[in-house]
N, C-alpha and C. Protein backbone atom coordinates (compact mmCIF):
# COMPACT_ATOMS: atom_id res chain seq x y z
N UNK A 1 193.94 70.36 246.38
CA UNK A 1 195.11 70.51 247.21
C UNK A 1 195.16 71.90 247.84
N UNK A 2 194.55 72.94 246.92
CA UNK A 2 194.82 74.04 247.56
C UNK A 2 193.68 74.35 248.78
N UNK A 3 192.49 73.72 248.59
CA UNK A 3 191.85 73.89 249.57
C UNK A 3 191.86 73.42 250.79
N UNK A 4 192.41 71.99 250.66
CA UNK A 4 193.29 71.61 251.80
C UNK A 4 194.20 72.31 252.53
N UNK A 5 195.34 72.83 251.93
CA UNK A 5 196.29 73.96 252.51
C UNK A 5 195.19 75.58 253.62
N UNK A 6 194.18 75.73 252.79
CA UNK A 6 193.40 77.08 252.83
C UNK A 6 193.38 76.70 254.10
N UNK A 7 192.69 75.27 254.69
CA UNK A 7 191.85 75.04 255.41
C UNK A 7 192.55 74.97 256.89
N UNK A 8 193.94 74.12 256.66
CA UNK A 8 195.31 73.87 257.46
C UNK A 8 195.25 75.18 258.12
N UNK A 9 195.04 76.11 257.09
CA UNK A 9 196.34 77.41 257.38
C UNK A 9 195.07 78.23 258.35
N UNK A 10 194.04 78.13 257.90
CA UNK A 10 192.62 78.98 258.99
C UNK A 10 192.54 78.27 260.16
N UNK A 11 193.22 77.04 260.14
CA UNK A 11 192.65 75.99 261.84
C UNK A 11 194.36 76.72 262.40
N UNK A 12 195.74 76.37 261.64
CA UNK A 12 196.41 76.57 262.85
C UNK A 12 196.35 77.83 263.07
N UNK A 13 195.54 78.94 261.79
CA UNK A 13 195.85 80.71 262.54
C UNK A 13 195.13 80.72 263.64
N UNK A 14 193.73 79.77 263.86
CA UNK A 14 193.07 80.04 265.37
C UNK A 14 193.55 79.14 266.58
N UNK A 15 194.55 77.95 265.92
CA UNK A 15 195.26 77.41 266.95
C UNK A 15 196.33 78.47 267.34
N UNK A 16 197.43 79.67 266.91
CA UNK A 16 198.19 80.24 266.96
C UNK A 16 197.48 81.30 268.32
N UNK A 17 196.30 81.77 267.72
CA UNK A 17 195.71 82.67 268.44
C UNK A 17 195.01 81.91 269.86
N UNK A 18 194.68 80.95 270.17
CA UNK A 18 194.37 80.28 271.05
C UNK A 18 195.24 80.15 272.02
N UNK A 19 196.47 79.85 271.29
CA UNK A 19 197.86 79.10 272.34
C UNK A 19 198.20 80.47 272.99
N UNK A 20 198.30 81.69 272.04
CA UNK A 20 198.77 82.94 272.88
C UNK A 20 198.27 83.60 273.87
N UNK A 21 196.48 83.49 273.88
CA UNK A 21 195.63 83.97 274.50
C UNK A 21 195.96 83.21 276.11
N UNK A 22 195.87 81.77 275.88
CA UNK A 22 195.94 80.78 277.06
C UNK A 22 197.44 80.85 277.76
N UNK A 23 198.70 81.57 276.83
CA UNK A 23 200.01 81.64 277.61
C UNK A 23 199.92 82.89 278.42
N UNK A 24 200.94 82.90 279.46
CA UNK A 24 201.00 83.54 280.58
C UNK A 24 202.08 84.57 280.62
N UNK A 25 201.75 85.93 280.77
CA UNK A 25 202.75 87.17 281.23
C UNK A 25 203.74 86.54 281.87
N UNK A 26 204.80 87.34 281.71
CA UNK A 26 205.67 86.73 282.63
C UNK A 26 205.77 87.40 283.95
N UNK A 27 205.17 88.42 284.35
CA UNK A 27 204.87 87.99 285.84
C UNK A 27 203.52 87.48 286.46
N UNK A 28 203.26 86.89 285.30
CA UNK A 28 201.62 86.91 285.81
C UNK A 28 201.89 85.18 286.53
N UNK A 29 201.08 84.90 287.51
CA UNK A 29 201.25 83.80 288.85
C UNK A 29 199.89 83.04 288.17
N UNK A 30 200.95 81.56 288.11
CA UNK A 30 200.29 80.45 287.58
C UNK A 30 198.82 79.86 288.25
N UNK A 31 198.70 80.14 289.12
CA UNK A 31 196.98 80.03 289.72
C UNK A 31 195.82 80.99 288.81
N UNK A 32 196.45 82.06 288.59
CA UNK A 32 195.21 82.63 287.93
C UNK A 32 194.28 81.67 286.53
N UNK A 33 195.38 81.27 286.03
CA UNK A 33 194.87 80.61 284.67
C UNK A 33 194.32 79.12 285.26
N UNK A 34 195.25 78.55 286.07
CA UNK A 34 194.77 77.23 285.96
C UNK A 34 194.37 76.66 287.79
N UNK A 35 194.30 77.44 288.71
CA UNK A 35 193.84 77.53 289.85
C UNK A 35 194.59 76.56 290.35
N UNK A 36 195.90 77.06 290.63
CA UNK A 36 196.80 76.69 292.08
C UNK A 36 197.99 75.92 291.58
N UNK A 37 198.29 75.38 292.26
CA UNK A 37 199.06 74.11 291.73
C UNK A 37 198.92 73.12 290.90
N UNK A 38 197.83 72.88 290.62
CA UNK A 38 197.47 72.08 289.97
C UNK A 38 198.04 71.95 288.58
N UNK A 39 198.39 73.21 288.21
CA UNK A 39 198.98 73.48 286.86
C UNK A 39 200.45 72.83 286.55
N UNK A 40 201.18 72.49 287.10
CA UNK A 40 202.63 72.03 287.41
C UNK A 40 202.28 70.56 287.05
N UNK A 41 200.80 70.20 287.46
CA UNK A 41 201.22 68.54 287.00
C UNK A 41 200.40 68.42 285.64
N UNK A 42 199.66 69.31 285.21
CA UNK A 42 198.63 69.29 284.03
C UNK A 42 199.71 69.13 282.77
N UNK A 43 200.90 70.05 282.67
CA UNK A 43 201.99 69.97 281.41
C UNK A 43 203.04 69.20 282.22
N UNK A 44 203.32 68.79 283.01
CA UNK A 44 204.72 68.05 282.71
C UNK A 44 205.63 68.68 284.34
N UNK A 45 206.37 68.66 284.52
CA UNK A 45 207.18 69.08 285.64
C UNK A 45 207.92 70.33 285.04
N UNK A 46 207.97 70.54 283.68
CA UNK A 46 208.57 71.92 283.27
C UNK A 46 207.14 73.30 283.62
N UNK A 47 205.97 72.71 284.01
CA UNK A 47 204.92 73.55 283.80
C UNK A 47 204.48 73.70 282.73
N UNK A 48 203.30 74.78 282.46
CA UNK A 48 202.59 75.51 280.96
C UNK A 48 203.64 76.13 280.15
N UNK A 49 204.42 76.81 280.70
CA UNK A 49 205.21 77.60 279.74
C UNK A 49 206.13 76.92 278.81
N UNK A 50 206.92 76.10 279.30
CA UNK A 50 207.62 75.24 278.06
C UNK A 50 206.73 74.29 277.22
N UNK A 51 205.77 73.53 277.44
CA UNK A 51 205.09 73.29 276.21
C UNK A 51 204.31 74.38 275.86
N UNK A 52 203.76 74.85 276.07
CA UNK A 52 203.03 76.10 275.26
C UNK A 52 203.99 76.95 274.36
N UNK A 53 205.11 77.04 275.37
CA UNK A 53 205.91 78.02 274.02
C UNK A 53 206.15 77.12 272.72
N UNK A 54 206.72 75.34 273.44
CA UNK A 54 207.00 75.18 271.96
C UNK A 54 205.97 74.59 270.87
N UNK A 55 204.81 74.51 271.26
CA UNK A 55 203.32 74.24 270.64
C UNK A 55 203.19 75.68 269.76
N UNK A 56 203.12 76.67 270.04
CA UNK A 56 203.22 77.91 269.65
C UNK A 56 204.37 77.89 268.75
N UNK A 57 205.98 77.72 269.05
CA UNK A 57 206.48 77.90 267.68
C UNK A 57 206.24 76.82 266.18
N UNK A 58 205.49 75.35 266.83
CA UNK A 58 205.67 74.70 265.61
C UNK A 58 204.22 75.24 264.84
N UNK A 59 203.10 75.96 265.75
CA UNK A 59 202.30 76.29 264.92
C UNK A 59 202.48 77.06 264.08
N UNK A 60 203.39 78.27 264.59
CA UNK A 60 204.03 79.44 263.64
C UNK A 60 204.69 78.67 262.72
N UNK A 61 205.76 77.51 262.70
CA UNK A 61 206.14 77.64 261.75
C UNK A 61 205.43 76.92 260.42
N UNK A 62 204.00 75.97 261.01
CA UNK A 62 203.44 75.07 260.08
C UNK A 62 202.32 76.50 259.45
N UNK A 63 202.52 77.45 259.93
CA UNK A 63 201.66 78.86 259.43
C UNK A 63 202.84 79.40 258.36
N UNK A 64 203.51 79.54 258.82
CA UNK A 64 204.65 79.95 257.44
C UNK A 64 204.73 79.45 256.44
N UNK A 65 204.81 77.70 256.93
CA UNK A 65 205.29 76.93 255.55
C UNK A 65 203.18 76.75 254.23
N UNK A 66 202.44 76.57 255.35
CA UNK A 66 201.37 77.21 254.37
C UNK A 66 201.29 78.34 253.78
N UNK A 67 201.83 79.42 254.34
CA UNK A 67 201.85 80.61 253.61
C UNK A 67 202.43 80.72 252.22
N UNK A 68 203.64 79.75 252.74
CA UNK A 68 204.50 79.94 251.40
C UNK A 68 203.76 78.69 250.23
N UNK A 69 203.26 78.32 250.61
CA UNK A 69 202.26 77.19 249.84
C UNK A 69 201.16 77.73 249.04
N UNK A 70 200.46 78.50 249.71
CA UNK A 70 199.67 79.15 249.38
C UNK A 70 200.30 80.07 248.01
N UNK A 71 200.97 80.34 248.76
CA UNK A 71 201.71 82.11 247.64
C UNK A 71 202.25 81.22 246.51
N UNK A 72 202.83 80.02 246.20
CA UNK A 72 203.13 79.13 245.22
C UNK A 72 202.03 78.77 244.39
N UNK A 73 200.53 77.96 244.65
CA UNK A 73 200.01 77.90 244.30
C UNK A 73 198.67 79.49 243.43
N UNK A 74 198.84 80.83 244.27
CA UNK A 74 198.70 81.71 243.55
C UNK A 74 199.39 81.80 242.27
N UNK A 75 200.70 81.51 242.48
CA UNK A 75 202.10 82.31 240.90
C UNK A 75 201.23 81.38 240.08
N UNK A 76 201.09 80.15 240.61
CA UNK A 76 201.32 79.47 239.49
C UNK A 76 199.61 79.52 238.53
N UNK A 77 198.81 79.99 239.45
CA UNK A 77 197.58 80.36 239.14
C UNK A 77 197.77 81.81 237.90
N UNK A 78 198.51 82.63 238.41
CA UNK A 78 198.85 83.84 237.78
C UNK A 78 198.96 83.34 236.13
N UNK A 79 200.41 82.67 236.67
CA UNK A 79 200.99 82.11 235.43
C UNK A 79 200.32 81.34 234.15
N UNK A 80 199.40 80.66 234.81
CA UNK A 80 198.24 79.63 234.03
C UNK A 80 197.29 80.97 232.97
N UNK A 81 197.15 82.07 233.75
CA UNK A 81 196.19 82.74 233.20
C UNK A 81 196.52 83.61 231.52
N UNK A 82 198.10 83.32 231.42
CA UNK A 82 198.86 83.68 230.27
C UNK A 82 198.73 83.29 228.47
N UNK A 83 198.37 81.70 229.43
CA UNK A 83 197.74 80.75 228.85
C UNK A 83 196.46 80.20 227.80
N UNK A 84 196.02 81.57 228.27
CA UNK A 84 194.41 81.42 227.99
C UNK A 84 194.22 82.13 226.55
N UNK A 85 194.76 82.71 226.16
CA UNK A 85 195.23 83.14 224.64
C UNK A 85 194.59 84.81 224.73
N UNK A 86 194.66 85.68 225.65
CA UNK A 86 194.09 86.74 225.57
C UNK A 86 195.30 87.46 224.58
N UNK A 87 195.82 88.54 224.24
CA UNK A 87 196.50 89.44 223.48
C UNK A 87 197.42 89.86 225.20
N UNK A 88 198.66 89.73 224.48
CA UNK A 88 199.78 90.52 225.39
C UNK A 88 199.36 91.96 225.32
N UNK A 89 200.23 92.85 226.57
CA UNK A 89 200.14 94.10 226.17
C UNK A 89 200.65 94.82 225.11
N UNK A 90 202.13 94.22 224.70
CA UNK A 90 202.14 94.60 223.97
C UNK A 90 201.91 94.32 222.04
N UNK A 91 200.85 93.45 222.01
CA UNK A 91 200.12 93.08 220.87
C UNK A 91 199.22 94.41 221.09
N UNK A 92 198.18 94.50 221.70
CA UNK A 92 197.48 95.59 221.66
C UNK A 92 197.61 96.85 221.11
N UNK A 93 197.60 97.99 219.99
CA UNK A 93 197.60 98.99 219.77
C UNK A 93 196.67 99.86 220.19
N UNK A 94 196.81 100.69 220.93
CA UNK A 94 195.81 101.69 221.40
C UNK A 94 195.75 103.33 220.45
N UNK A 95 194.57 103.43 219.60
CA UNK A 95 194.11 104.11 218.84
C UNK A 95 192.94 105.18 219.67
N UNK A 96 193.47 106.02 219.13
CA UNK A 96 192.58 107.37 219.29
C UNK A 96 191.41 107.00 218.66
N UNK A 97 190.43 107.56 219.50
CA UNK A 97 189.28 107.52 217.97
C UNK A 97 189.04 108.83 217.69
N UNK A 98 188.67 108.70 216.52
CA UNK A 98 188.53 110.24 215.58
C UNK A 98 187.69 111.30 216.10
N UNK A 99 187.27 112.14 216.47
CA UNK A 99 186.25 112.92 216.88
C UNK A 99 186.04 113.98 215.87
N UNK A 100 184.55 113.62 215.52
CA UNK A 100 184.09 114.98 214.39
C UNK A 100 184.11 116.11 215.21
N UNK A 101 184.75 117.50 214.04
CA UNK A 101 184.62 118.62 214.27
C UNK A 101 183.46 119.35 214.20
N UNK A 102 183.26 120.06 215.22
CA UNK A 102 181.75 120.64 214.92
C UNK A 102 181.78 122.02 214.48
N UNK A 103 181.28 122.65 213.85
CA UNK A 103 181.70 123.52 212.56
C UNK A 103 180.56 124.42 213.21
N UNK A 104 180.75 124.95 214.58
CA UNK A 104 179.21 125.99 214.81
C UNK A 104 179.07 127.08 214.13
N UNK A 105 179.97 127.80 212.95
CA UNK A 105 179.65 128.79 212.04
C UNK A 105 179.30 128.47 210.79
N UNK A 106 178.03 128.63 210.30
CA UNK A 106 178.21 127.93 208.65
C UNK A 106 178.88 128.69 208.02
N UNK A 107 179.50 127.88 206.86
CA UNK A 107 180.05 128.69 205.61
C UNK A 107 179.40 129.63 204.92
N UNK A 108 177.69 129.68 204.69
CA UNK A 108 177.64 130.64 204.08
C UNK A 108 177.21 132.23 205.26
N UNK A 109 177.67 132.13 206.32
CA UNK A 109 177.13 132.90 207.31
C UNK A 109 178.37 134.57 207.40
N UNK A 110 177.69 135.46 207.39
CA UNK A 110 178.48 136.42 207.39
C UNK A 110 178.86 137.20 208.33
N UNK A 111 179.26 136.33 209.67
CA UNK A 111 180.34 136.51 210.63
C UNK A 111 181.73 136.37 210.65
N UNK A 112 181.96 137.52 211.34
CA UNK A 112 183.53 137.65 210.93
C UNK A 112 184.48 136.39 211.40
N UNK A 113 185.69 136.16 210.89
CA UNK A 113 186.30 134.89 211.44
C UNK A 113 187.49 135.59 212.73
N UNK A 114 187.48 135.20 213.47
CA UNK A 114 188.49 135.67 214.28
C UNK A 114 190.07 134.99 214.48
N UNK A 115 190.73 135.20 213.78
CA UNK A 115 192.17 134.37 213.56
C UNK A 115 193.10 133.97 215.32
């Protein structure tokens, strides 16, 4: 399931990026993109801009609602990993380890000690 979602969410981010690339400035003159008039009957009598804008918001919002799909199926991934019987943090005691002293004067050596 989740790879399904992964897959949704990578096609509409390059459908998102597609639709924006192909929409038009707003002063920019509808011949450039689609050469002349012709463009007025290609979408509809509203022109490119009203379906494109609203093709563009349902992609955004079918990009959101994967997002939040996604981020659900992470928690719950998180959550699973609790599971697995490792030691909480706070089970763990963290211990010093001992470090020998190194004694560079011998005892029987007759250098003075310096306090």
């Amino acid at each position: 399931m989740e790879s399904i979602i992964v897959i949704v969410h990578i096609v509409i981010a390059i459908g998102i990026i597609a639709l924006v690339l192909i929409q038009q400035g707003k002063g920019a003159d509808a011949g450039a993109s689609f050469g002349g008039g012709a463009s007025q009957t290609v979408f509809g009598s509203g022109g490119s801009g009203n379906f494109l804008t609203r093709s563009t918001s349902f992609f955004a919002l079918v990009f959101f609602l994967s997002s939040f799909a996604l981020a659900y199926f992470a928690k719950e991934k998180a959550m699973g990993i609790e599971d697995v019987g490792l030691p909480s943090v706070q089970e763990v005691q963290v211990t010093e380890p001992e470090v020998p002293v190194l004694d560079l004067v011998p005892a029987d050596s007759e250098a003075p000690v310096i306090d």
